[in-house]
C-alpha atoms as a PDB file:
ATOM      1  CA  UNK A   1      22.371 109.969 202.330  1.00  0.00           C
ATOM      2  CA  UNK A   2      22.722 113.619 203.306  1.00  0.00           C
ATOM      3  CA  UNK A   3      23.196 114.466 206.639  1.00  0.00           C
ATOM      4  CA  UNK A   4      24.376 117.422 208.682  1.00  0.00           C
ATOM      5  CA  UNK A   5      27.740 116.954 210.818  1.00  0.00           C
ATOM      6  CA  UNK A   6      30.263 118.545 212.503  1.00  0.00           C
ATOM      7  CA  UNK A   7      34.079 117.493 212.202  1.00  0.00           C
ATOM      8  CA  UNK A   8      35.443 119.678 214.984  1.00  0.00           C
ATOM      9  CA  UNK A   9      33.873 121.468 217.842  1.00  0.00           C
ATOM     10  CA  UNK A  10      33.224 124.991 217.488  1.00  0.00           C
ATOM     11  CA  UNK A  11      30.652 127.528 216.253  1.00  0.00           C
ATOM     12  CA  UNK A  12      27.626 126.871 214.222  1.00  0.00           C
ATOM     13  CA  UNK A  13      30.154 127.167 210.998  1.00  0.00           C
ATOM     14  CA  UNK A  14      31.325 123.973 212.097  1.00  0.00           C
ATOM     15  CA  UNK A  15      28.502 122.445 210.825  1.00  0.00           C
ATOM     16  CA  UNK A  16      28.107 121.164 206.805  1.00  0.00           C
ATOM     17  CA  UNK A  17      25.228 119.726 204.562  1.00  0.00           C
ATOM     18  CA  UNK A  18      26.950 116.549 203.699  1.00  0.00           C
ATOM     19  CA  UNK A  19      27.359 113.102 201.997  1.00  0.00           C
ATOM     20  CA  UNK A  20      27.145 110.112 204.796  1.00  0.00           C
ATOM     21  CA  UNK A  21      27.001 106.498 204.514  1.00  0.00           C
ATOM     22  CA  UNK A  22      23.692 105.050 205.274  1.00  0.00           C
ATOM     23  CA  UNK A  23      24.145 103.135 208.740  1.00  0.00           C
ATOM     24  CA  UNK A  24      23.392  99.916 208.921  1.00  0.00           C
ATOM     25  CA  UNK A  25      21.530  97.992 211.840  1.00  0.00           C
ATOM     26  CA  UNK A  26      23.004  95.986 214.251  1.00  0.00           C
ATOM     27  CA  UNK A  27      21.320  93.385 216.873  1.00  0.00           C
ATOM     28  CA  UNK A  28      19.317  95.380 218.856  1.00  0.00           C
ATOM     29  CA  UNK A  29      18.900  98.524 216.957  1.00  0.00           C
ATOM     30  CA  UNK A  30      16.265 100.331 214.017  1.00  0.00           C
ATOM     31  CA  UNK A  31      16.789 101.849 211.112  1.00  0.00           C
ATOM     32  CA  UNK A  32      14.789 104.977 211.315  1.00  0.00           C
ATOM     33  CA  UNK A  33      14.107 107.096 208.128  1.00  0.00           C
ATOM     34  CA  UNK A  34      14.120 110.822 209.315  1.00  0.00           C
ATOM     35  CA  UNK A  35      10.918 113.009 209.370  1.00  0.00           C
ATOM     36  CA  UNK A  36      11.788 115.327 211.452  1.00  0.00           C
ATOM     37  CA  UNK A  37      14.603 116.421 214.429  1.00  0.00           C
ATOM     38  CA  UNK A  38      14.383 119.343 216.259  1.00  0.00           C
ATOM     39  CA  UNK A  39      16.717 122.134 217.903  1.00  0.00           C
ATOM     40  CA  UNK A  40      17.906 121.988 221.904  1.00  0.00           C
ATOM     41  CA  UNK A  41      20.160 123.826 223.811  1.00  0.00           C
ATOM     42  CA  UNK A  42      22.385 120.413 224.604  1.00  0.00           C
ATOM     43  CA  UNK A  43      22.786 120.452 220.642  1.00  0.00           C
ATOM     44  CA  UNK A  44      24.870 123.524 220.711  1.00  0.00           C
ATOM     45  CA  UNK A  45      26.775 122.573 223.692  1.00  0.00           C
ATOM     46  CA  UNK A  46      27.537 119.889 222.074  1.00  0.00           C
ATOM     47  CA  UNK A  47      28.438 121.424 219.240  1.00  0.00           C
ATOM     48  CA  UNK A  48      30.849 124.097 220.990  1.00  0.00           C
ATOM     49  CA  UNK A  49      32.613 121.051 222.452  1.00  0.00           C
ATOM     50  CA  UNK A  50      31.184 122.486 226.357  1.00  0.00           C
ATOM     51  CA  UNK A  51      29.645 118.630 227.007  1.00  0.00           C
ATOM     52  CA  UNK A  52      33.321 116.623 226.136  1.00  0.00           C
ATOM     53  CA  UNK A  53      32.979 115.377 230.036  1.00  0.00           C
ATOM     54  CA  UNK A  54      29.379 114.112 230.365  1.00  0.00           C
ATOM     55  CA  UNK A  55      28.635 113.788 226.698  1.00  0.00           C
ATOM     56  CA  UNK A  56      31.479 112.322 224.649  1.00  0.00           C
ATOM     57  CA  UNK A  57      30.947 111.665 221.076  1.00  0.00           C
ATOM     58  CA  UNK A  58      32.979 110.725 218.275  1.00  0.00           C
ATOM     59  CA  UNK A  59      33.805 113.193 215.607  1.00  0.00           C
ATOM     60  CA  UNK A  60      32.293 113.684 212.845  1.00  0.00           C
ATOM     61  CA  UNK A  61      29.292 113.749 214.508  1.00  0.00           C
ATOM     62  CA  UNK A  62      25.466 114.447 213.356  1.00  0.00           C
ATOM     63  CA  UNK A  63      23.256 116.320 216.349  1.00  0.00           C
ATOM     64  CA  UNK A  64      19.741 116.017 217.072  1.00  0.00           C
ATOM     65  CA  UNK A  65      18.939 113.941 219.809  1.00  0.00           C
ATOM     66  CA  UNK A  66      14.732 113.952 218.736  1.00  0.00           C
ATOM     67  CA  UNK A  67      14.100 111.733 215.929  1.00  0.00           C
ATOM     68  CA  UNK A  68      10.473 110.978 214.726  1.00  0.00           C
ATOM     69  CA  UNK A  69      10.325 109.118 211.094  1.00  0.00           C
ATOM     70  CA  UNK A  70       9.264 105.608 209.510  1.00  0.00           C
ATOM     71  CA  UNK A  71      11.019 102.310 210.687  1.00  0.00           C
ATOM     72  CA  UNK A  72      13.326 101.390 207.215  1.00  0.00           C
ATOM     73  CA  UNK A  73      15.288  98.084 208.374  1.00  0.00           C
ATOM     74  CA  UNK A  74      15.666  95.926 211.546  1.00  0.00           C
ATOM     75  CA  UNK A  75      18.589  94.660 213.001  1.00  0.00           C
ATOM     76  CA  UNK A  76      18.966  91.467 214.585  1.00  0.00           C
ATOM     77  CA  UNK A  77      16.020  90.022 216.849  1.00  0.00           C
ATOM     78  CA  UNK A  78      14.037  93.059 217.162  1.00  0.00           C
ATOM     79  CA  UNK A  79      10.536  92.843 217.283  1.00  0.00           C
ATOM     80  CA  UNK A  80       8.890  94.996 219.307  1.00  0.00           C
ATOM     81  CA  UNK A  81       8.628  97.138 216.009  1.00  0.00           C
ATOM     82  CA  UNK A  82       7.857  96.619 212.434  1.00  0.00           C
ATOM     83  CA  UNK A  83       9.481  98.373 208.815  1.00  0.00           C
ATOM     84  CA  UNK A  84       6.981 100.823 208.219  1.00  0.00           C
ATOM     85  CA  UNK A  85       6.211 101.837 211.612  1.00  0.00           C
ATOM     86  CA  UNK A  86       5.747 105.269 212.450  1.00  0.00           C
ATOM     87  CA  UNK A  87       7.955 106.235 215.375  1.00  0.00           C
ATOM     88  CA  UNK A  88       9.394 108.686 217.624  1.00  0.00           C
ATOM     89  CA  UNK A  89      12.422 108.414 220.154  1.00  0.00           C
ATOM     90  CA  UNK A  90      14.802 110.278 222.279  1.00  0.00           C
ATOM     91  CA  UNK A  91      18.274 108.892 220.895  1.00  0.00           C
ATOM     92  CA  UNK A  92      21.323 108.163 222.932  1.00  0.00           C
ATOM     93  CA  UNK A  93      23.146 111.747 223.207  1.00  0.00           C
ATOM     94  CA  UNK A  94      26.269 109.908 222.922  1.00  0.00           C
ATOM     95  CA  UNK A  95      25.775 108.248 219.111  1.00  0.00           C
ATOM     96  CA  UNK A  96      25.237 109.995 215.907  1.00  0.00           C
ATOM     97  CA  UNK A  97      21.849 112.127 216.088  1.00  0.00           C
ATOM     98  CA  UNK A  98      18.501 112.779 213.616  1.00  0.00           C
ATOM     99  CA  UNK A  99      20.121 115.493 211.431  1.00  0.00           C
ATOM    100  CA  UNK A 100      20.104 113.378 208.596  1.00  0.00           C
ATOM    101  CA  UNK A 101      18.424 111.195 206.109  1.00  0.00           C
ATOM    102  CA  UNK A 102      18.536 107.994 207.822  1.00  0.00           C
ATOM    103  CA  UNK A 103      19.446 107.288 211.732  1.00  0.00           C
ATOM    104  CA  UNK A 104      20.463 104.430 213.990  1.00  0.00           C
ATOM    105  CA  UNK A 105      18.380 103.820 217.253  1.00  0.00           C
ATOM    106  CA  UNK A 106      17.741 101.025 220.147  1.00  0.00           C
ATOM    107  CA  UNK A 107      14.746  99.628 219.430  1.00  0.00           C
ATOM    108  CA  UNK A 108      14.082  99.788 223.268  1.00  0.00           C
ATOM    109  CA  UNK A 109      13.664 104.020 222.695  1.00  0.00           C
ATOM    110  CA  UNK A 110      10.996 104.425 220.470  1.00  0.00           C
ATOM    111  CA  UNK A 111       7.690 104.609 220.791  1.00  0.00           C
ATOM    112  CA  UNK A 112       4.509 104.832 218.277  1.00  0.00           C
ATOM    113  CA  UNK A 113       4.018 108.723 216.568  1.00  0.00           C
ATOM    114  CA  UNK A 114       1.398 110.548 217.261  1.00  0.00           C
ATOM    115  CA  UNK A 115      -1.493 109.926 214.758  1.00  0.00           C
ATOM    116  CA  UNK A 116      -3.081 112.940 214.913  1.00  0.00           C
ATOM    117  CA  UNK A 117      -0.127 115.480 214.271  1.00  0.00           C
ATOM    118  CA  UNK A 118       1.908 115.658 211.073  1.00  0.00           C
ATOM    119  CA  UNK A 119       5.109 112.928 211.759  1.00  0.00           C
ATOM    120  CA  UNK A 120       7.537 115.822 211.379  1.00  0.00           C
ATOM    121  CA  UNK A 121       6.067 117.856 213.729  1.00  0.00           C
ATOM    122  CA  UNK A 122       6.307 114.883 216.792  1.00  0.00           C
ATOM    123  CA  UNK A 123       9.870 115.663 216.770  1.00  0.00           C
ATOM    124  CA  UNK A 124       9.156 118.518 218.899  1.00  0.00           C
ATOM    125  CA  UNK A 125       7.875 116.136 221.850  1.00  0.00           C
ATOM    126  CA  UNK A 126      10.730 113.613 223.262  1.00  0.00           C
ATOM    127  CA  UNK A 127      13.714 116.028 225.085  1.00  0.00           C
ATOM    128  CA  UNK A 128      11.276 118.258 226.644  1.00  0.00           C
ATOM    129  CA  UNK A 129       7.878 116.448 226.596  1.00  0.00           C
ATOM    130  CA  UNK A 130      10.121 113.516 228.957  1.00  0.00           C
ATOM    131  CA  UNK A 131      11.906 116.409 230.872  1.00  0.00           C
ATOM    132  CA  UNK A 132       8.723 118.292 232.098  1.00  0.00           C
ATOM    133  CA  UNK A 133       7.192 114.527 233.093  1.00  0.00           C
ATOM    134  CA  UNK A 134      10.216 113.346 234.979  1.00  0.00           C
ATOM    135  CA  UNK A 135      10.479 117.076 236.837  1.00  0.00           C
ATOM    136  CA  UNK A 136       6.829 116.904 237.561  1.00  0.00           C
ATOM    137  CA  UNK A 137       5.701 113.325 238.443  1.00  0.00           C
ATOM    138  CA  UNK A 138       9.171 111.618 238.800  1.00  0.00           C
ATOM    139  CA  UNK A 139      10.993 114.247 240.954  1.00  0.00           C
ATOM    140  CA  UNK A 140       8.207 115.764 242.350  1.00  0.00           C
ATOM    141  CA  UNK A 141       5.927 113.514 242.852  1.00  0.00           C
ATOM    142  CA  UNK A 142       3.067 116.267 242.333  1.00  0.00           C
ATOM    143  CA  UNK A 143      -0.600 115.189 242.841  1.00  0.00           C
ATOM    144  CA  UNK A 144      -3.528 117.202 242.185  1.00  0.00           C
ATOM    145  CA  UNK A 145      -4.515 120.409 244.779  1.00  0.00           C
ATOM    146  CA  UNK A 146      -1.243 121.307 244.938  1.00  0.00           C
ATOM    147  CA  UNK A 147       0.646 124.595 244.001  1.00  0.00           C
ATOM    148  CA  UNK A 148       3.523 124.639 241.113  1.00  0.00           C
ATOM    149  CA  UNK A 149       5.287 127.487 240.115  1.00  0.00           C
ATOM    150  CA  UNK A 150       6.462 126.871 236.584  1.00  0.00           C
ATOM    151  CA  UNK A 151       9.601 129.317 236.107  1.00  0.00           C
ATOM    152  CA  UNK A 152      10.031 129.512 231.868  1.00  0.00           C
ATOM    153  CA  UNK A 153       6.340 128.463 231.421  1.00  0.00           C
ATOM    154  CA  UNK A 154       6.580 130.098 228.067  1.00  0.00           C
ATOM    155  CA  UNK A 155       9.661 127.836 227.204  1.00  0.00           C
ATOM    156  CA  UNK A 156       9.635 124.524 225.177  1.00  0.00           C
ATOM    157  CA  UNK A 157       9.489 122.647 228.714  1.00  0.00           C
ATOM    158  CA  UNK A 158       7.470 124.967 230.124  1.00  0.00           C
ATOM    159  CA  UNK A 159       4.821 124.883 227.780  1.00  0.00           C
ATOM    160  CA  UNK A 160       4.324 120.879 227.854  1.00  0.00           C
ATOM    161  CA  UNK A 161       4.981 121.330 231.957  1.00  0.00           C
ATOM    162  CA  UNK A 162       1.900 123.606 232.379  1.00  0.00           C
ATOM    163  CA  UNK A 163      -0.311 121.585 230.571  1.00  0.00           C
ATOM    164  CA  UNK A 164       0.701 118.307 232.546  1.00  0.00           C
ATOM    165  CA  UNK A 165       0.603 119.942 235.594  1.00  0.00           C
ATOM    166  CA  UNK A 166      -3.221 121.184 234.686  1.00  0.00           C
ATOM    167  CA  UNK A 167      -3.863 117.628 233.595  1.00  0.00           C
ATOM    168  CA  UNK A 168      -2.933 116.388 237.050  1.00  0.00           C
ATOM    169  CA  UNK A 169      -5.203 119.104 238.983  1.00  0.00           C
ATOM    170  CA  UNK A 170      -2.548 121.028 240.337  1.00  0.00           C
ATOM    171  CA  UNK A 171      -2.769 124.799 240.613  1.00  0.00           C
ATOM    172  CA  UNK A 172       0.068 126.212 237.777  1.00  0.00           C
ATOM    173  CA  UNK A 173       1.344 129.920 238.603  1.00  0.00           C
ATOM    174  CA  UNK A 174       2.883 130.247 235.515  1.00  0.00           C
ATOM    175  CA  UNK A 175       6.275 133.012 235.782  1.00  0.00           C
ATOM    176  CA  UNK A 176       8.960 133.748 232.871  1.00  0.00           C
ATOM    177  CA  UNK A 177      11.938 135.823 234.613  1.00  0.00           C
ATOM    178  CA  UNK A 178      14.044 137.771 235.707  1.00  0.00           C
ATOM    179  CA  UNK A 179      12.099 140.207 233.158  1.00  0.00           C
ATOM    180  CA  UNK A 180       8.440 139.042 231.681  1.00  0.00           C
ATOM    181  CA  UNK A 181       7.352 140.626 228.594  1.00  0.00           C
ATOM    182  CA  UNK A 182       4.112 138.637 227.627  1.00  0.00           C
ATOM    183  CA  UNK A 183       2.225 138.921 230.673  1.00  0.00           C
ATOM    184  CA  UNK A 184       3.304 136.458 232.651  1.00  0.00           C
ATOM    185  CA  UNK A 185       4.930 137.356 236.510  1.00  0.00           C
ATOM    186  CA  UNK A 186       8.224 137.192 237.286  1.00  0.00           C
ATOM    187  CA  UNK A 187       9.521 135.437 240.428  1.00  0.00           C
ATOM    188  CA  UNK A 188       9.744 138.807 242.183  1.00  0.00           C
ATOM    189  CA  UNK A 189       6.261 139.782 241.997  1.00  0.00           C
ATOM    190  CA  UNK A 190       4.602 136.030 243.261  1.00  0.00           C
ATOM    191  CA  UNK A 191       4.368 136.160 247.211  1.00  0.00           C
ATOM    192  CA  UNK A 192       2.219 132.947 247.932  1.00  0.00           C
ATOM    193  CA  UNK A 193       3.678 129.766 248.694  1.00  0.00           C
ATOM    194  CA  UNK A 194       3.965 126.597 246.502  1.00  0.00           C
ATOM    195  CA  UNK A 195       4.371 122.951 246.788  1.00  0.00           C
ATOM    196  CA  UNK A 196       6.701 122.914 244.360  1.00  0.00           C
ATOM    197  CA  UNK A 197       8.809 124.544 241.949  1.00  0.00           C
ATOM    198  CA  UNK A 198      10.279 124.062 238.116  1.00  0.00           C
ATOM    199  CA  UNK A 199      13.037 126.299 237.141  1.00  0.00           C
ATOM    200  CA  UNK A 200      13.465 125.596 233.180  1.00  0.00           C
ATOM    201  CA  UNK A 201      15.412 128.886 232.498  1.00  0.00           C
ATOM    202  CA  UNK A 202      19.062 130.184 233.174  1.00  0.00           C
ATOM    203  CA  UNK A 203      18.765 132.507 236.049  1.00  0.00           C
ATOM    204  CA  UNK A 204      20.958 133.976 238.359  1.00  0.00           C
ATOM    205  CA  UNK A 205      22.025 132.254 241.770  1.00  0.00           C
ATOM    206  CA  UNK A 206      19.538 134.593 243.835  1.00  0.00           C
ATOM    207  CA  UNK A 207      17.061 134.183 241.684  1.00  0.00           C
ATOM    208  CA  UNK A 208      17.366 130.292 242.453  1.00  0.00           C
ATOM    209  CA  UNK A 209      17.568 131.015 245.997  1.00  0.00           C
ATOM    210  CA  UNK A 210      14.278 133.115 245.754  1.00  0.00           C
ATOM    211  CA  UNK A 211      12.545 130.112 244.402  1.00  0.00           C
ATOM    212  CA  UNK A 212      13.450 128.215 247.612  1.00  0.00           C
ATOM    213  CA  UNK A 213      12.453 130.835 249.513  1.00  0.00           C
ATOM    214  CA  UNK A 214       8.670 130.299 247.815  1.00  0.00           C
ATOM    215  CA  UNK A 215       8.163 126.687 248.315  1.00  0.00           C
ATOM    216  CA  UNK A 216       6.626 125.780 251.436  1.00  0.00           C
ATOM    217  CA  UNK A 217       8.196 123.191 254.181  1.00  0.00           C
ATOM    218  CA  UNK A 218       8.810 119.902 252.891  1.00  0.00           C
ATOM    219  CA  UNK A 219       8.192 120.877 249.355  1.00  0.00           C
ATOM    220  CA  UNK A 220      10.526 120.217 246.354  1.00  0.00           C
ATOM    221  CA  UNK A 221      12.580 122.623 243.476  1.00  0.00           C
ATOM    222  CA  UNK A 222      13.270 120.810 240.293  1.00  0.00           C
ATOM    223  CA  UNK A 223      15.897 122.067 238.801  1.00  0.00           C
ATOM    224  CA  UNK A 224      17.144 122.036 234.604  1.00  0.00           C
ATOM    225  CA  UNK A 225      19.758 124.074 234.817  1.00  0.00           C
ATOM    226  CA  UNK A 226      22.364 121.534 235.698  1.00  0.00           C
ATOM    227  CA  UNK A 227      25.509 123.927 235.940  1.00  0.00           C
ATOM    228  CA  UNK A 228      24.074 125.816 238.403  1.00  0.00           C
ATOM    229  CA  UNK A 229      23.137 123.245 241.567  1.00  0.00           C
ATOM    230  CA  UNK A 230      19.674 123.551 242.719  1.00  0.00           C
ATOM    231  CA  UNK A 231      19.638 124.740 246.145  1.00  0.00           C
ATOM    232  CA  UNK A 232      18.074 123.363 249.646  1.00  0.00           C
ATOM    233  CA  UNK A 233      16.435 124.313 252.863  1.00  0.00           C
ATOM    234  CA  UNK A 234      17.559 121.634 254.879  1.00  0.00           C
ATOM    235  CA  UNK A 235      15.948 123.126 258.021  1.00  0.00           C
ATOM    236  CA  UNK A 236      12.199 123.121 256.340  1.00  0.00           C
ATOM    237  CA  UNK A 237      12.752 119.746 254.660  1.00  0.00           C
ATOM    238  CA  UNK A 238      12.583 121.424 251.111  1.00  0.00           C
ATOM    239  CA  UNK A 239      14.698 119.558 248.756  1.00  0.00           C
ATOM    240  CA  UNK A 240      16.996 120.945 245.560  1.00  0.00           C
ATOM    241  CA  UNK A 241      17.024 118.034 242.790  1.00  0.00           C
ATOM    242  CA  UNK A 242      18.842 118.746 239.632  1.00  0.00           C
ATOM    243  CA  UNK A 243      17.806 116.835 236.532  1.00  0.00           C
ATOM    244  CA  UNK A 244      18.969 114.963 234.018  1.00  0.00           C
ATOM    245  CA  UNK A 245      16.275 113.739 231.676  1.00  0.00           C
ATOM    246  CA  UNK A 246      16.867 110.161 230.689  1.00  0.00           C
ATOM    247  CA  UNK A 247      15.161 108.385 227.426  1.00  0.00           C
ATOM    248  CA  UNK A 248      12.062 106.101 228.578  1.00  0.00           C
ATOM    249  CA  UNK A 249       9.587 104.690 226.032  1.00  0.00           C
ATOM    250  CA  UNK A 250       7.016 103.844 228.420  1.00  0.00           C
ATOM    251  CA  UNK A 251       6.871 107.061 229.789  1.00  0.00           C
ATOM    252  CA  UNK A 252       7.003 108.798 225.603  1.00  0.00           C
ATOM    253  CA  UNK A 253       4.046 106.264 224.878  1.00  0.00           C
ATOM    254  CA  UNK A 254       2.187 108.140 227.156  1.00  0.00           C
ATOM    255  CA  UNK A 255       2.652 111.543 226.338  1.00  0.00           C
ATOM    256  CA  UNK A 256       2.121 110.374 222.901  1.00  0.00           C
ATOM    257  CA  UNK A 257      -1.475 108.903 224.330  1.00  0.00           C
ATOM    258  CA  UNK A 258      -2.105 112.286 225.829  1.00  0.00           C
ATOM    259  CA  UNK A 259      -1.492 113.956 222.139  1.00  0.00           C
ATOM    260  CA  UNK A 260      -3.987 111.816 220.493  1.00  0.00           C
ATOM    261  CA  UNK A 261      -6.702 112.379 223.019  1.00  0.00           C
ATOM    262  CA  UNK A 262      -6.375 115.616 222.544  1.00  0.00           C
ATOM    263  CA  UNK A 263      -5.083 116.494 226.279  1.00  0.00           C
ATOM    264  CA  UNK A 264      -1.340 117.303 225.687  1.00  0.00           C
ATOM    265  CA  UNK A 265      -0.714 120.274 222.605  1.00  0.00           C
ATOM    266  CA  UNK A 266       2.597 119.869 220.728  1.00  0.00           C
ATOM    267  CA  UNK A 267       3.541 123.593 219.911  1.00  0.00           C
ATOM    268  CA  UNK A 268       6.119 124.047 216.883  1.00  0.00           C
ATOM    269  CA  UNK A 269       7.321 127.973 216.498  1.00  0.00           C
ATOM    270  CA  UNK A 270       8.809 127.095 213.027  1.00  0.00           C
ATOM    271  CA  UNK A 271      10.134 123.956 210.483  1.00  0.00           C
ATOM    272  CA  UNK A 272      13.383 124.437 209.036  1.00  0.00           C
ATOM    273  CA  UNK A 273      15.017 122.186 205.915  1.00  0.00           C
ATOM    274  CA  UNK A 274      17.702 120.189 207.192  1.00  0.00           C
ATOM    275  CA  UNK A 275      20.266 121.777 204.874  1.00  0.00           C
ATOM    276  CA  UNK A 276      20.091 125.180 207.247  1.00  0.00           C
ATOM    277  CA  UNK A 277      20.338 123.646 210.188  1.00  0.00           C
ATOM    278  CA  UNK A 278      23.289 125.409 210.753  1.00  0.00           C
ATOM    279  CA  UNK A 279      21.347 128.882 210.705  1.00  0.00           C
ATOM    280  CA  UNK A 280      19.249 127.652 213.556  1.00  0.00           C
ATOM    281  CA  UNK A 281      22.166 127.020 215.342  1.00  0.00           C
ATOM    282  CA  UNK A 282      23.570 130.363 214.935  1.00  0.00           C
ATOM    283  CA  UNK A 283      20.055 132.259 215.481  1.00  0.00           C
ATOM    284  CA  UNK A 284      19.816 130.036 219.329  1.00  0.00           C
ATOM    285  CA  UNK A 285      23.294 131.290 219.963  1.00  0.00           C
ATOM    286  CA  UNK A 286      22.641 135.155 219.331  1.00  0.00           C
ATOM    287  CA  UNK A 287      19.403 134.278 221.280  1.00  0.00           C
ATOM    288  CA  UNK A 288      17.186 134.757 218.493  1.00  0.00           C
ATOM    289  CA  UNK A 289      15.403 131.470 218.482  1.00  0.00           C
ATOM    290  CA  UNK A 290      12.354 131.175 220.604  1.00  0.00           C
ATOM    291  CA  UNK A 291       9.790 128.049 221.035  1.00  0.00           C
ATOM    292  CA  UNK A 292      10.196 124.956 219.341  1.00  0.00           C
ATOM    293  CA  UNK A 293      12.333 124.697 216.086  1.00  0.00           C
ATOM    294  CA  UNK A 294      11.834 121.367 213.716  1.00  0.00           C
ATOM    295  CA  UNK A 295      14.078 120.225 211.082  1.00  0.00           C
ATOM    296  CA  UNK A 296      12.615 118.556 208.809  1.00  0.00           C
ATOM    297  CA  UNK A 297      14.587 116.125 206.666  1.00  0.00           C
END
């Protein structure tokens, strides 16, 4: 099969179009054949060799932690899916990713595609469609009437955590900072108080701080921006939790249930071929890449 991979850590030229050997199944896990992958920052990280602590992974190894394709082969006493399923999953950061033809995954990840988007194209809905439910609803806890401040609305988070936020009733002010060029606010320039507040963008420390500063007492900030510690106001009870999104089928099944209805929009900025991968990785480390990227396979 071809597959991209990387045989030491470095910069996107690291990466080659390659022959791999088909994986096989074992107990527990699913042949998947790829549809589609897509791009996320943790890719390049992982990449550059910045995640050797938290993320080890064995070298070579293929990125692309979002898989969504057909079930091929079953290992060992799985059931819960069939060959010829049509699935989507966010894979174990630590194994081989969905850059390739064919891909290995716990059956216990995936969940049914989408039906009403091309398979390809659900790709672009495990990482961040999971990390904008667990910040909301998980972390926190927001119920409808109250106030979020999305910070990187306009991201690929951001957009899928507006629209659940909406969903649950809760009033979205919407900001993309430090500077806003698409007519959104920056933090700066919002002066009312919120329940809570989602920073999905790199900002500076005082920017961070400002957030707090925003969120009324008791209220929560949600943080994704894991090397930089989400801050607290002990004294008002508002709390600083810093995320780590976690795989969780039940919770993809859903947002998968909210695509089909119609309720939840799956935005994709571009589809690349899976031989220039490598370009995509390059273009989101000059900062050139913006919205949701899939490769297609």
């Amino acid at each position: 099969m071809k597959a991209v991979r990387f045989h030491e850590y470095g910069d996107p030229a690291v990466l080659r179009y390659e022959d791999a050997e088909r994986p096989v199944p074992a107990a527990g896990q699913v042949l998947v054949r790829v549809a589609g992958t897509s791009f996320n920052g943790v890719d390049g990280n992982i990449r550059a060799g910045f995640m050797r602590g938290p993320i080890p992974v064995t070298l070579p190894h293929t990125p692309g932690i979002d898989v969504s394709g057909t079930v091929e082969e079953l290992g060992e006493g799985v059931t819960a899916v069939q060959a010829g399923d049509r699935v989507v999953g966010f894979l174990p950061m630590t194994g081989d990713g969905a850059a390739a033809e064919y891909v290995l995954a716990p059956a216990e990840i995936l969940a049914p595609a989408p039906a009403s988007i091309p398979l390809a194209d659900a790709a672009a809905l495990p990482t961040v469609g999971l990390t904008a439910w667990q910040a909301l609803f998980d972390h926190a806890k927001l119920t409808a009437g109250q106030r979020v401040l999305i910070n990187g609305a306009r991201g690929a988070v951001g957009s899928y955590a507006v629209q659940l936020a909406e969903n649950a009733g809760a009033e979205v002010v919407a900001v993309n900072g430090p500077r806003s060029e698409d007519g959104l606010r920056t933090i700066d320039e919002v002066t009312e108080p919120v329940d809570v507040a989602l920073n999905l963008a790199p900002v500076e420390p005082d920017r961070l701080t400002a957030l707090v500063r925003l969120i009324r007492d008791g209220g929560v900030l949600v943080n994704t921006t894991v090397w930089m510690p989400a801050p607290s106001d002990e004294a008002r009870g508002v709390r600083g939790i810093d995320l780590f999104v976690r795989s969780d089928a039940r919770q993809l099944a859903h947002l998968v249930s909210l695509v089909d209805a119609g309720e939840l929009r799956v935005d994709v900025a571009e589809r690349v071929p899976l031989a220039e991968l490598a370009t995509v990785h390059a273009r989101a480390a000059a900062g050139e890449l913006s919205g949701k990227t899939v490769i297609v396979a």
